[in-house]
PDB file of N, CA and C in Angstrom:
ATOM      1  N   UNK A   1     -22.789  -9.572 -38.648  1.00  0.00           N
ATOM      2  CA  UNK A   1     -22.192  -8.329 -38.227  1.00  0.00           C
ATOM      3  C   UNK A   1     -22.320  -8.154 -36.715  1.00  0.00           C
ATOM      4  N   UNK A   2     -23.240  -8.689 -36.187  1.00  0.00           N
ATOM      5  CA  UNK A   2     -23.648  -8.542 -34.543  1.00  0.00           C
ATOM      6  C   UNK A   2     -22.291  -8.988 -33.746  1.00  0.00           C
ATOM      7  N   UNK A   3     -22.208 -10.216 -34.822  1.00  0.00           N
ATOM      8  CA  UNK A   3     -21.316 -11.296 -33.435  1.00  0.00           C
ATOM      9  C   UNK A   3     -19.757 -11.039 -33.472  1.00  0.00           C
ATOM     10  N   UNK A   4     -19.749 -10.045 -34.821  1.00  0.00           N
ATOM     11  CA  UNK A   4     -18.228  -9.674 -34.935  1.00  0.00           C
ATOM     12  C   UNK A   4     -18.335  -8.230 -33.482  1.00  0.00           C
ATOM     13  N   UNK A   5     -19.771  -7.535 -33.549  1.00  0.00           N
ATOM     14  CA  UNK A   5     -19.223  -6.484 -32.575  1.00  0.00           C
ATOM     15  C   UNK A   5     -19.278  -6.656 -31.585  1.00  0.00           C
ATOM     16  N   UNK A   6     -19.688  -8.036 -30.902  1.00  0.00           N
ATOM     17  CA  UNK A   6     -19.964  -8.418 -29.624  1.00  0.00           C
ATOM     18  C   UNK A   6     -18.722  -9.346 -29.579  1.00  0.00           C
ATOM     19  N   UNK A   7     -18.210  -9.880 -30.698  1.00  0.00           N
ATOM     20  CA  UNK A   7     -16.397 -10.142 -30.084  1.00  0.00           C
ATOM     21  C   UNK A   7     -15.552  -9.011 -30.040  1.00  0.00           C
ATOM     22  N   UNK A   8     -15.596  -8.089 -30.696  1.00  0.00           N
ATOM     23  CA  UNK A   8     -15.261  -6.553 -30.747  1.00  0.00           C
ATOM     24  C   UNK A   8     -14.945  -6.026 -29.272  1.00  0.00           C
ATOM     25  N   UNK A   9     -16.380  -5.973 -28.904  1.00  0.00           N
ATOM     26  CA  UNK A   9     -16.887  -5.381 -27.479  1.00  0.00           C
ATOM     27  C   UNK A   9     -16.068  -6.474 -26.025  1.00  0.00           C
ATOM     28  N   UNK A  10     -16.099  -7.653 -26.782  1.00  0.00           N
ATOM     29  CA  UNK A  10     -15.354  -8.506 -25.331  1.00  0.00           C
ATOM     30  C   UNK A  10     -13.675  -8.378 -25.563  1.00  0.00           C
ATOM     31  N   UNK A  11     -13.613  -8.144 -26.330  1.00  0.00           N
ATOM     32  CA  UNK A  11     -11.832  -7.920 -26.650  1.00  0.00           C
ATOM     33  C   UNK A  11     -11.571  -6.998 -26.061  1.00  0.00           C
ATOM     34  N   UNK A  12     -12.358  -5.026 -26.165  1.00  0.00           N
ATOM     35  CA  UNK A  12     -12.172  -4.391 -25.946  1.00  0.00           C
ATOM     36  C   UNK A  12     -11.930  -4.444 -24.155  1.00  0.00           C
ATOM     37  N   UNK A  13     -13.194  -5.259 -23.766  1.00  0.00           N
ATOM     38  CA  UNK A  13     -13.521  -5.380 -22.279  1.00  0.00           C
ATOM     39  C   UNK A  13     -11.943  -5.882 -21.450  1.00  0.00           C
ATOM     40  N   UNK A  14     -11.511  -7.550 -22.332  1.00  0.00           N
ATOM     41  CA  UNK A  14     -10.471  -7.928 -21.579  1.00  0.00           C
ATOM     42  C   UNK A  14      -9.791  -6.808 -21.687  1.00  0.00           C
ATOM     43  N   UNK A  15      -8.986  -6.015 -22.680  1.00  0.00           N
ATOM     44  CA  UNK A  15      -7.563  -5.295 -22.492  1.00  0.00           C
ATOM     45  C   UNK A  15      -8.143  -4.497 -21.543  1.00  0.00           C
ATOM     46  N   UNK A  16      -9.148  -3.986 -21.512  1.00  0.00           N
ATOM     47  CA  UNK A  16      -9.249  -2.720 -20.333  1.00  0.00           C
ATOM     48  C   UNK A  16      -8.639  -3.704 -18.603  1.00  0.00           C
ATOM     49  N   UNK A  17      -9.672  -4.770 -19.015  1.00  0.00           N
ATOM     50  CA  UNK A  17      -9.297  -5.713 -17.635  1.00  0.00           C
ATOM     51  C   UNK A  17      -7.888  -6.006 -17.313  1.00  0.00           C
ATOM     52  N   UNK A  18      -6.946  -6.283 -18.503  1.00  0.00           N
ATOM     53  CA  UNK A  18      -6.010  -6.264 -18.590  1.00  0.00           C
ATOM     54  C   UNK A  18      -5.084  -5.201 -18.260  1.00  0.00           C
ATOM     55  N   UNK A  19      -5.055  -4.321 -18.398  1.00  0.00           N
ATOM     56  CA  UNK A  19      -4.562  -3.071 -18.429  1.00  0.00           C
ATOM     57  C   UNK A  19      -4.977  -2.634 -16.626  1.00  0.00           C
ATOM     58  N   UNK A  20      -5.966  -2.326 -16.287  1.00  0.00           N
ATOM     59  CA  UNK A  20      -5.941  -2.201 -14.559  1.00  0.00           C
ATOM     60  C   UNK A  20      -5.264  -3.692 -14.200  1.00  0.00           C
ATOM     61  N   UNK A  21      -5.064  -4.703 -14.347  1.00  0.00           N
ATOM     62  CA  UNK A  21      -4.256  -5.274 -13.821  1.00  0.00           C
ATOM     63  C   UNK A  21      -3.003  -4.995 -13.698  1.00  0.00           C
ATOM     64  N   UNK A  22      -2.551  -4.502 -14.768  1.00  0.00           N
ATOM     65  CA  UNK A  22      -0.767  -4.207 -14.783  1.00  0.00           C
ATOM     66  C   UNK A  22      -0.900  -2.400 -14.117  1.00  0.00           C
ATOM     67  N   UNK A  23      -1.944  -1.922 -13.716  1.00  0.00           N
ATOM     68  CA  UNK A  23      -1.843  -0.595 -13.117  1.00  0.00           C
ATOM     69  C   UNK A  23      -1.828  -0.969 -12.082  1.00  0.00           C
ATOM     70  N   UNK A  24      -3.090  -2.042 -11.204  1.00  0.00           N
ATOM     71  CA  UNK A  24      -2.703  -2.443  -9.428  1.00  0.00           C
ATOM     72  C   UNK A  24      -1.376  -3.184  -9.791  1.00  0.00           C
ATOM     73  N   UNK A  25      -0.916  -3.437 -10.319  1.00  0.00           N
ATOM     74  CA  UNK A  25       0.632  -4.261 -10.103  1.00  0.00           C
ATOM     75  C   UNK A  25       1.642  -3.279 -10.058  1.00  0.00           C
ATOM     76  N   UNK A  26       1.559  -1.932 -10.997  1.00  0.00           N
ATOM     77  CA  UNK A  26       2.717  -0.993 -10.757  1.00  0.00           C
ATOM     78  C   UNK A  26       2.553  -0.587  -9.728  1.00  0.00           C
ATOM     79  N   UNK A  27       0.903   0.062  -9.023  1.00  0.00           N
ATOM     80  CA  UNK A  27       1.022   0.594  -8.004  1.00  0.00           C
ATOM     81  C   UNK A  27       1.193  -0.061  -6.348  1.00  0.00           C
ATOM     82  N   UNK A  28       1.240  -1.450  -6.124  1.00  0.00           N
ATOM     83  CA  UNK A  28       1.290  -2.325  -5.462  1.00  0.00           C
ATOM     84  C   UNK A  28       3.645  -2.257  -5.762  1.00  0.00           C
ATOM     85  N   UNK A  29       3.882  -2.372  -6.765  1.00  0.00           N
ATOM     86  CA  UNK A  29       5.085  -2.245  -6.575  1.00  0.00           C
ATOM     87  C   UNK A  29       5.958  -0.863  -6.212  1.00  0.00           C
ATOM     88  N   UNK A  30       5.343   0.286  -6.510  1.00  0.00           N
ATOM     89  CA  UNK A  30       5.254   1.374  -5.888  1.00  0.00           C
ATOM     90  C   UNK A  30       5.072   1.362  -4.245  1.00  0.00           C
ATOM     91  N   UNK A  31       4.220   1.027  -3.942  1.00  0.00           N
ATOM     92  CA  UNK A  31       3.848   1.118  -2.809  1.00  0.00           C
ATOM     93  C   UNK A  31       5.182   0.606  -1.771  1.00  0.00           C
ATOM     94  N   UNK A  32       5.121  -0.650  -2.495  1.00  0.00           N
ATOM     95  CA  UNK A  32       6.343  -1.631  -2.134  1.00  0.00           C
ATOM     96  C   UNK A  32       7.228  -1.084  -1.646  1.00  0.00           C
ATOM     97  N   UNK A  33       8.315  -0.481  -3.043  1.00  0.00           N
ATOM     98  CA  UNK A  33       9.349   0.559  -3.079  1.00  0.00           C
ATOM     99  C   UNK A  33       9.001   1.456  -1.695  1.00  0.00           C
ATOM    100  N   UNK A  34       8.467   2.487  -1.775  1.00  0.00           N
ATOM    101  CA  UNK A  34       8.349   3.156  -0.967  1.00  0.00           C
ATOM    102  C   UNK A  34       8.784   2.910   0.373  1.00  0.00           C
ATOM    103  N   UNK A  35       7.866   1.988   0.736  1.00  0.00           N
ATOM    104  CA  UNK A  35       7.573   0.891   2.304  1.00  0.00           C
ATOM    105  C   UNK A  35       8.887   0.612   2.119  1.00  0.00           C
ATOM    106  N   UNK A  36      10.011   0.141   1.718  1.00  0.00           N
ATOM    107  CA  UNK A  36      10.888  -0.391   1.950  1.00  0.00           C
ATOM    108  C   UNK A  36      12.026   0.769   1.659  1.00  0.00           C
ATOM    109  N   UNK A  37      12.162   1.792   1.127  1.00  0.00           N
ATOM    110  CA  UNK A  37      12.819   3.096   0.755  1.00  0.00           C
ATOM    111  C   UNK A  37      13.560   3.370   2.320  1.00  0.00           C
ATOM    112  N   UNK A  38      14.445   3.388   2.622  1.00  0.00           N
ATOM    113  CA  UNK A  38      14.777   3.986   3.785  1.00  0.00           C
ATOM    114  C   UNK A  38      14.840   5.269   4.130  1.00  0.00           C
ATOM    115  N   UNK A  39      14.949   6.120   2.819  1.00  0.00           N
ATOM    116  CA  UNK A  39      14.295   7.581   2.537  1.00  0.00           C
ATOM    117  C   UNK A  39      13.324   8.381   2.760  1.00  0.00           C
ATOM    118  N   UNK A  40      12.815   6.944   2.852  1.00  0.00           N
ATOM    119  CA  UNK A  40      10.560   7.400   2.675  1.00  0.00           C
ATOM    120  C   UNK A  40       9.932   6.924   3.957  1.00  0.00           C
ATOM    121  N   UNK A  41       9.646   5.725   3.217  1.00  0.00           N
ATOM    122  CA  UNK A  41       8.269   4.789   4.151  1.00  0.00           C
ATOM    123  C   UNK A  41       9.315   4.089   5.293  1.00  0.00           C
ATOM    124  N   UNK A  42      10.418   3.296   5.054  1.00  0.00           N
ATOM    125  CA  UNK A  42      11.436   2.814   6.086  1.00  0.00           C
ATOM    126  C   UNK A  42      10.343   2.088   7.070  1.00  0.00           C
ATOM    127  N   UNK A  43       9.185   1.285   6.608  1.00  0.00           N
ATOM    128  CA  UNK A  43       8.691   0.468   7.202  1.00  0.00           C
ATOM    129  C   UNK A  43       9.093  -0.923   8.082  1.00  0.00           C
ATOM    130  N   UNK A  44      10.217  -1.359   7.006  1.00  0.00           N
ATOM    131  CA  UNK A  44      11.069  -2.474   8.042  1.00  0.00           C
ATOM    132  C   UNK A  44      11.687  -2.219   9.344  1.00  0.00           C
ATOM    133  N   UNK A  45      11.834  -0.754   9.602  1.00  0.00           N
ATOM    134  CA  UNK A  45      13.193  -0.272  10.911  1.00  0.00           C
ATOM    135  C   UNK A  45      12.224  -1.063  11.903  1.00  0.00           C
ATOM    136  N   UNK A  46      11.293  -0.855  11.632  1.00  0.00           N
ATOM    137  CA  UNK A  46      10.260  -1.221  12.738  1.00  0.00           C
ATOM    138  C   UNK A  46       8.997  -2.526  13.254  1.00  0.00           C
ATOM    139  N   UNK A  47       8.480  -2.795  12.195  1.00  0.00           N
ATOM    140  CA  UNK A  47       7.596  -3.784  11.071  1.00  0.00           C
ATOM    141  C   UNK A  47       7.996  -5.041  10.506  1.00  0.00           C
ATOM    142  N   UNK A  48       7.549  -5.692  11.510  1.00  0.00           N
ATOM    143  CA  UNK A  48       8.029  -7.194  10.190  1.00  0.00           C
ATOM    144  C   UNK A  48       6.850  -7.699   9.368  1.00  0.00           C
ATOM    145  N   UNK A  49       7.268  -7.877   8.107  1.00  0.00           N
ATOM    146  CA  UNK A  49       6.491  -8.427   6.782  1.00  0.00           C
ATOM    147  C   UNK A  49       6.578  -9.242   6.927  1.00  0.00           C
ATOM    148  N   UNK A  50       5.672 -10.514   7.221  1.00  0.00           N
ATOM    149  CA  UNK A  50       6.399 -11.737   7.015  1.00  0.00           C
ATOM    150  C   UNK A  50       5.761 -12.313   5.863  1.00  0.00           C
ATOM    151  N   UNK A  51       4.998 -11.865   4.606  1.00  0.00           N
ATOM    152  CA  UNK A  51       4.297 -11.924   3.334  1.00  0.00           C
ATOM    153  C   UNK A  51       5.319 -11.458   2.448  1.00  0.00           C
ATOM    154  N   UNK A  52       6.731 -10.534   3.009  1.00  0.00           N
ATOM    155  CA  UNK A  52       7.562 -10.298   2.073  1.00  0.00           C
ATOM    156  C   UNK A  52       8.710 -11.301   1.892  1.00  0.00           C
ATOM    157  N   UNK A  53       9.421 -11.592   0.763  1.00  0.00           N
ATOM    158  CA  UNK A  53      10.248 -12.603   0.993  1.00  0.00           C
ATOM    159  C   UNK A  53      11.560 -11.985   0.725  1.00  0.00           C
ATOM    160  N   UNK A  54      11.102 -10.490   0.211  1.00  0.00           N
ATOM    161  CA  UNK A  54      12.159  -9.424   0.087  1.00  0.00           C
ATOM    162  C   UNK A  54      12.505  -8.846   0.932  1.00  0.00           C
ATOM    163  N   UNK A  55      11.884  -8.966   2.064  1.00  0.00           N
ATOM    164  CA  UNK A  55      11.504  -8.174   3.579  1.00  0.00           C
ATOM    165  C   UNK A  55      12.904  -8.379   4.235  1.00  0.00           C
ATOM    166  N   UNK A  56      13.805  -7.275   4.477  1.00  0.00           N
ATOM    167  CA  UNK A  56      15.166  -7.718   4.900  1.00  0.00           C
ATOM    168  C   UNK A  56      15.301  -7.219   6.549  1.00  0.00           C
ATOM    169  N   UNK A  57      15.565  -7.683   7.149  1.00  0.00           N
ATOM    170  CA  UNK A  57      15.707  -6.720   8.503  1.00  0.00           C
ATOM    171  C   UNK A  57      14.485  -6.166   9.097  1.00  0.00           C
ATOM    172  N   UNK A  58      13.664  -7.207   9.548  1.00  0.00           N
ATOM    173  CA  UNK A  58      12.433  -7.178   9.699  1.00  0.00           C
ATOM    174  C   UNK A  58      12.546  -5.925  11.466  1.00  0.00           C
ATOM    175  N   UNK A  59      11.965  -5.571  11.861  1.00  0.00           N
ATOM    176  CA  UNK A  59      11.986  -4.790  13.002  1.00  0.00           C
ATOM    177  C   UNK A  59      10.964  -5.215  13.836  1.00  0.00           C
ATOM    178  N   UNK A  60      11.135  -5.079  15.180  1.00  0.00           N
ATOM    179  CA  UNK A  60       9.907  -5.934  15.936  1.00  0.00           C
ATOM    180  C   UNK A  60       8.966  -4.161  17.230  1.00  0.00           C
ATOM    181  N   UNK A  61       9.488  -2.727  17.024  1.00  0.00           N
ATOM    182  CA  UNK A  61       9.039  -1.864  17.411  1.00  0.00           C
ATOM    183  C   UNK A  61       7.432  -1.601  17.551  1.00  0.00           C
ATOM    184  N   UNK A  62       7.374  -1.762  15.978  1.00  0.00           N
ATOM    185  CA  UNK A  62       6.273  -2.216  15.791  1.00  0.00           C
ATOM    186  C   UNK A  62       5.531  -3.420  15.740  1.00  0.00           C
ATOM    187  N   UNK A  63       4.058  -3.384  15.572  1.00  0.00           N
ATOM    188  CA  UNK A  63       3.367  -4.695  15.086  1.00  0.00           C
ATOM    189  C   UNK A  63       3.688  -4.929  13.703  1.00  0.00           C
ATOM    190  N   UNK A  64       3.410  -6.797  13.689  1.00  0.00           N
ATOM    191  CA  UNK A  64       4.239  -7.162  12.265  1.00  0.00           C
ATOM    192  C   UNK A  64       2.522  -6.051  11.881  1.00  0.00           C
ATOM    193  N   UNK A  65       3.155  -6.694  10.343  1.00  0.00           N
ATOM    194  CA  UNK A  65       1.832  -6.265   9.121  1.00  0.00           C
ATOM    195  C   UNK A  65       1.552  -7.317   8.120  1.00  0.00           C
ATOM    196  N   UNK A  66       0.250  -8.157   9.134  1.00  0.00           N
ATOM    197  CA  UNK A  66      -0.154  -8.996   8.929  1.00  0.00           C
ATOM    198  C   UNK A  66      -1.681  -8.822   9.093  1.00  0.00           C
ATOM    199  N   UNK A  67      -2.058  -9.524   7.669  1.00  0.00           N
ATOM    200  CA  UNK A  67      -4.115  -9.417   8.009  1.00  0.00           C
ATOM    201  C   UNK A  67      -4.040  -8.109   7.860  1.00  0.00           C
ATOM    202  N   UNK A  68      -3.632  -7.099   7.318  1.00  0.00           N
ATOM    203  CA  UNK A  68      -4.305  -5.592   7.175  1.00  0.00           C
ATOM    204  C   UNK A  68      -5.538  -5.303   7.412  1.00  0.00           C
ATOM    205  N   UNK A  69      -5.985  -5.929   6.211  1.00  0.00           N
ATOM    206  CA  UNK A  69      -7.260  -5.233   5.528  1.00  0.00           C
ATOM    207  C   UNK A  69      -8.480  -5.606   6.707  1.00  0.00           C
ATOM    208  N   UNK A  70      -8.106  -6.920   7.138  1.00  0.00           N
ATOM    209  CA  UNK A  70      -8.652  -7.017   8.705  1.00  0.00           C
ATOM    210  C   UNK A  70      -8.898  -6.423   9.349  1.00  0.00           C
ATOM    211  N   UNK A  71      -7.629  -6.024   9.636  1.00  0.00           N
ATOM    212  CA  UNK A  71      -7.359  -4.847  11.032  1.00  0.00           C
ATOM    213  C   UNK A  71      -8.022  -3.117  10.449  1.00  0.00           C
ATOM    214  N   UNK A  72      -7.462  -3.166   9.300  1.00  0.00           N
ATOM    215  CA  UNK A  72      -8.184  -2.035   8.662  1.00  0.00           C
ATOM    216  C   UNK A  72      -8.699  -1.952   7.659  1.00  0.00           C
ATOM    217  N   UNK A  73     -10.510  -2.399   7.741  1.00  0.00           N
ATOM    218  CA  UNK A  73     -11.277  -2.884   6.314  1.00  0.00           C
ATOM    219  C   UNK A  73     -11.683  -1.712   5.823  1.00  0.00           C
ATOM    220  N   UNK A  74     -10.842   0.027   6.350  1.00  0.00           N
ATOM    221  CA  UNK A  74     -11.320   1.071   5.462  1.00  0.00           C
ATOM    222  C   UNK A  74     -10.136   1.616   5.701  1.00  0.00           C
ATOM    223  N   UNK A  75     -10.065   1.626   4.196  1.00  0.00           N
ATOM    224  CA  UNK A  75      -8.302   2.601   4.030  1.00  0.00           C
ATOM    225  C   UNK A  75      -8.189   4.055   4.201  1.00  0.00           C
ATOM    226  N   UNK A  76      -9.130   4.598   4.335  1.00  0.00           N
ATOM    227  CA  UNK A  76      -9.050   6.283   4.991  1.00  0.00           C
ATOM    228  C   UNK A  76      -8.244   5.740   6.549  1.00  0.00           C
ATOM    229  N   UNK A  77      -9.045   5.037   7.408  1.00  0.00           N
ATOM    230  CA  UNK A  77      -8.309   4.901   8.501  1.00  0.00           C
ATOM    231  C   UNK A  77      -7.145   4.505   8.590  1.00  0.00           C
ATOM    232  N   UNK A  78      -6.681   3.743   7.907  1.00  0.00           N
ATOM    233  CA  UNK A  78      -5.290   3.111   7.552  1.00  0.00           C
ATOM    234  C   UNK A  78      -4.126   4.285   7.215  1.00  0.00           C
ATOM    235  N   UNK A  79      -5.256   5.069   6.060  1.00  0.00           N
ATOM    236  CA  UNK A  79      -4.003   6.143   5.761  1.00  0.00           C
ATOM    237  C   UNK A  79      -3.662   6.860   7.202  1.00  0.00           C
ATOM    238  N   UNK A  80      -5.157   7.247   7.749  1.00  0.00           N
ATOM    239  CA  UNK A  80      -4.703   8.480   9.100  1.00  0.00           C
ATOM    240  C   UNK A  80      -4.238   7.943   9.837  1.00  0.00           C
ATOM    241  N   UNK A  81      -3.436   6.518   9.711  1.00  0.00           N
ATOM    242  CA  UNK A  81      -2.735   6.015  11.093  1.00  0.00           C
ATOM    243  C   UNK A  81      -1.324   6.356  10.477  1.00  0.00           C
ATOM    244  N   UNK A  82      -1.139   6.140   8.870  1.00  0.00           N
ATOM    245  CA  UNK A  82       0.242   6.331   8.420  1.00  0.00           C
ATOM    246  C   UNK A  82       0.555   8.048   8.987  1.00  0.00           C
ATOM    247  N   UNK A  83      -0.559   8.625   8.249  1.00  0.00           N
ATOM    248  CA  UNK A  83      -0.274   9.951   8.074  1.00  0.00           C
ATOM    249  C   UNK A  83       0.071  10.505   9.646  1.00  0.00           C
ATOM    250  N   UNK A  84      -0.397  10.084  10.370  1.00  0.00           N
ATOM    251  CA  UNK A  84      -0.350  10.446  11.832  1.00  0.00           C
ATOM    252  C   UNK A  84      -0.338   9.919  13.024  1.00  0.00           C
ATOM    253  N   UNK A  85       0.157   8.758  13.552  1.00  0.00           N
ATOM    254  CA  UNK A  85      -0.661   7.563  14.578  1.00  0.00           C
ATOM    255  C   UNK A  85      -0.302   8.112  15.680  1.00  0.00           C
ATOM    256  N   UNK A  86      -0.129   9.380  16.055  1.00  0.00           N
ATOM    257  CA  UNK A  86      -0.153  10.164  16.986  1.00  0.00           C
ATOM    258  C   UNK A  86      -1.598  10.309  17.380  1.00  0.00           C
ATOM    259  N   UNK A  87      -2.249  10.584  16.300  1.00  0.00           N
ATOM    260  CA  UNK A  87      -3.397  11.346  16.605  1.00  0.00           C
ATOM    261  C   UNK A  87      -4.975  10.024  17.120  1.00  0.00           C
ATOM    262  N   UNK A  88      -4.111   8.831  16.976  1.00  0.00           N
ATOM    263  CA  UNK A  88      -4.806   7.988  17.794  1.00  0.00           C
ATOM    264  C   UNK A  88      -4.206   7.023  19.310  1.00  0.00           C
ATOM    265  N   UNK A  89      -2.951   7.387  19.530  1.00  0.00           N
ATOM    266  CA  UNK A  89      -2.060   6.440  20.146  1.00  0.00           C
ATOM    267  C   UNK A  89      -1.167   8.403  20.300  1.00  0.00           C
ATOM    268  N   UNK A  90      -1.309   9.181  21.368  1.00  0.00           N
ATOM    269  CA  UNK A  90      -0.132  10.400  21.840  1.00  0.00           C
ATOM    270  C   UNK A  90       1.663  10.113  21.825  1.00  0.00           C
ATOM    271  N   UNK A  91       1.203   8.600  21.973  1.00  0.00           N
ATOM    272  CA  UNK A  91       2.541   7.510  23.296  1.00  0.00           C
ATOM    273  C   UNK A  91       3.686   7.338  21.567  1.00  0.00           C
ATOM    274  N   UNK A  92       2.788   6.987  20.577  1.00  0.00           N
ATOM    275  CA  UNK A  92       3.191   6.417  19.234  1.00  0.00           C
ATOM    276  C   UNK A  92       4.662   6.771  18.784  1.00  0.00           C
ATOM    277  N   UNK A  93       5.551   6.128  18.664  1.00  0.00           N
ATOM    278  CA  UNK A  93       6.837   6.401  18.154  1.00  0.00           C
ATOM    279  C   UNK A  93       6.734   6.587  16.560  1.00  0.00           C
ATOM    280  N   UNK A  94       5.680   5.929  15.900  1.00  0.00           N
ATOM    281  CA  UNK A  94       5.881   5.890  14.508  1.00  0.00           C
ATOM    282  C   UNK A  94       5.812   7.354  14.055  1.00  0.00           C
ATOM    283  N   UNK A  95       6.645   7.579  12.773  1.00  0.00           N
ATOM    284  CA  UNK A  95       6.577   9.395  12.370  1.00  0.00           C
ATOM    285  C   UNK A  95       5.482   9.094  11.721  1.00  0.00           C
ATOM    286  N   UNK A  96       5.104  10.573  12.094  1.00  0.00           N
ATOM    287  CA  UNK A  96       4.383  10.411  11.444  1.00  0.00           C
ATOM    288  C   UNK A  96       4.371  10.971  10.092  1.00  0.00           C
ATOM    289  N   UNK A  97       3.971  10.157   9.083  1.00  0.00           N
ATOM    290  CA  UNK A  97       4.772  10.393   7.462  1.00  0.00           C
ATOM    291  C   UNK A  97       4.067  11.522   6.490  1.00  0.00           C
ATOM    292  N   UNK A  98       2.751  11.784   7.023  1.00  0.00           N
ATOM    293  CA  UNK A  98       1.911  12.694   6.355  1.00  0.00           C
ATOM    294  C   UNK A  98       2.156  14.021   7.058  1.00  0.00           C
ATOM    295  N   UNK A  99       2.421  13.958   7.933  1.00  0.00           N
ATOM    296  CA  UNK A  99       2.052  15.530   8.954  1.00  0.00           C
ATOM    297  C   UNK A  99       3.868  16.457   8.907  1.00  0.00           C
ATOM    298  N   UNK A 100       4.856  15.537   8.604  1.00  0.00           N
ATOM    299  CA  UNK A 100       5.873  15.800   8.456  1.00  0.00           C
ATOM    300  C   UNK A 100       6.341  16.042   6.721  1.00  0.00           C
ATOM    301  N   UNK A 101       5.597  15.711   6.281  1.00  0.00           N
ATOM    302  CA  UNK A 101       5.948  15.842   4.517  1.00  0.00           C
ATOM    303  C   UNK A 101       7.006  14.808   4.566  1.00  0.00           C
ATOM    304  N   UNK A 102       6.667  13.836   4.780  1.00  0.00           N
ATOM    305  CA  UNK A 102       8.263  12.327   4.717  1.00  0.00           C
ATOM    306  C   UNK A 102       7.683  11.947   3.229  1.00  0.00           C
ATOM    307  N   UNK A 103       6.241  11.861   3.325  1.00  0.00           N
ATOM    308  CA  UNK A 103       5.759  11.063   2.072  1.00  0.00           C
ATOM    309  C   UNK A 103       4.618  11.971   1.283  1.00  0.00           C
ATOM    310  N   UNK A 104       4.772  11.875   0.091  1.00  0.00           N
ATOM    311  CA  UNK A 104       4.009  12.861  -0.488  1.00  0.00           C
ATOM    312  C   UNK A 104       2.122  12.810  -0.485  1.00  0.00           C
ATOM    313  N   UNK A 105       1.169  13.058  -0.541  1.00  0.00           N
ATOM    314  CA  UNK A 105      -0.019  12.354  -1.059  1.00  0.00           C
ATOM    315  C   UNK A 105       0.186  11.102  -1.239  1.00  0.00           C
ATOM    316  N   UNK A 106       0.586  11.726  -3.133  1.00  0.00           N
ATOM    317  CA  UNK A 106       0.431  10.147  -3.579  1.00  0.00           C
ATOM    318  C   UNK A 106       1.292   9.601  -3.120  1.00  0.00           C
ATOM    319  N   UNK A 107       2.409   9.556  -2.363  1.00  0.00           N
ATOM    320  CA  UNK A 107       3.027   8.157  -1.797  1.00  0.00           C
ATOM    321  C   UNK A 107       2.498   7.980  -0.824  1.00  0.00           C
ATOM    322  N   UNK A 108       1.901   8.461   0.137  1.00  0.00           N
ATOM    323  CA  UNK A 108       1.050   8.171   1.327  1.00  0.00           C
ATOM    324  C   UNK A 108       0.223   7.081   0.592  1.00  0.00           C
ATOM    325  N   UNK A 109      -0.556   7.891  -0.653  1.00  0.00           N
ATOM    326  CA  UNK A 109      -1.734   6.955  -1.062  1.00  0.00           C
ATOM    327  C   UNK A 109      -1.313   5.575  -1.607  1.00  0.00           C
ATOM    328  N   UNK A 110       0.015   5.675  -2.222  1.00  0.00           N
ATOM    329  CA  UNK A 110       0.428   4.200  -2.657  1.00  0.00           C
ATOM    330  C   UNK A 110       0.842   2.925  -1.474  1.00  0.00           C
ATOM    331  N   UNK A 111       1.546   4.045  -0.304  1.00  0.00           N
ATOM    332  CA  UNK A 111       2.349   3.195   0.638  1.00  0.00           C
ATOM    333  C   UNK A 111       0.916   2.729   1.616  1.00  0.00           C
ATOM    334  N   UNK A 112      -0.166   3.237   1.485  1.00  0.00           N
ATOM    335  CA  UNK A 112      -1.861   2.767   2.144  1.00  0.00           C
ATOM    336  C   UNK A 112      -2.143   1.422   1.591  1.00  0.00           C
ATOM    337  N   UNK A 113      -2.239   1.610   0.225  1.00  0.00           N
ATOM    338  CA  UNK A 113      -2.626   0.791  -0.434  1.00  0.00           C
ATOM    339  C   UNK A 113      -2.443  -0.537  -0.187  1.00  0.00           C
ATOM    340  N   UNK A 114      -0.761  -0.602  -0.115  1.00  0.00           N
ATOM    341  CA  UNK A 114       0.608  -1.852  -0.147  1.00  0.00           C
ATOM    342  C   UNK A 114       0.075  -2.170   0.865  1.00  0.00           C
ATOM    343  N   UNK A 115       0.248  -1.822   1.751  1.00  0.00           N
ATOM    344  CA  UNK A 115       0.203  -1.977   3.315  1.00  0.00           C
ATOM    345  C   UNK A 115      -1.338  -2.980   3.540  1.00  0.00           C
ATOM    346  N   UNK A 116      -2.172  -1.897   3.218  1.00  0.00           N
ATOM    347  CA  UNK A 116      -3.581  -2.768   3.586  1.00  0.00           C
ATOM    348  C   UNK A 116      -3.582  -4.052   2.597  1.00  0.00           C
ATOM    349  N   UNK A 117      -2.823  -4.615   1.440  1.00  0.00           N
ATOM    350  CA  UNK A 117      -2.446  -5.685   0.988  1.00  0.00           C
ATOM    351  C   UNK A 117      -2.293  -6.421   1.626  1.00  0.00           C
ATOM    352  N   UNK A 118      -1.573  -6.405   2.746  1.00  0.00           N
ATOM    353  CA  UNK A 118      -0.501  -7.379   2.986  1.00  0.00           C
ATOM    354  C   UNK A 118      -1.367  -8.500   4.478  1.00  0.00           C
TER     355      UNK A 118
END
């Protein structure tokens, strides 16, 4: 009876494991969407991906977005550069997407996410 609940218990374990996998994958494709939304995030006008192979019309205004998590190994900072990169750089052309309502929370929080991916 033990070894049936301790295969029980590891079955249960993978689907959970399973299951946040296909949640960072929706929200990583979310994020995506967004970043590339010309509505929203409109990250390419400016930004070249070169990790995207979907990446159309790469923009050189900005710095590509490359090595993120590098450049920003804490995503609070990452977000307050989306949300505002005024408020570290005055000079900054990028909108800023949080302070203007371009992107909601949670799309701020998804389009953070993507981003520090990449």
């Amino acid at each position: 009876m033990r070894i049936k609940s301790t295969i029980l218990f590891s079955i249960v374990a993978l689907l959970g494991l399973v299951t946040m996998s296909f949640a960072a994958d929706d929200e990583q494709a979310d994020g995506r969407s967004l970043a590339f939304d010309r509505k929203k995030g409109n990250c390419l006008a400016c930004h070249a991906i070169p990790a995207e192979p979907k990446a159309e019309s790469p923009g050189n205004i900005g710095p590509p977005l490359v090595s993120m998590k590098e450049r920003y190994p804490d995503l609070a900072t990452l977000r307050a550069q989306i949300w505002d990169a005024t408020q570290t750089n005055p000079d900054s052309v990028m909108p800023p997407f949080g302070r203007n309502k371009i992107l909601t929370e949670e799309e701020l929080d998804l389009v953070t996410a993507y981003v520090q991916g990449l």
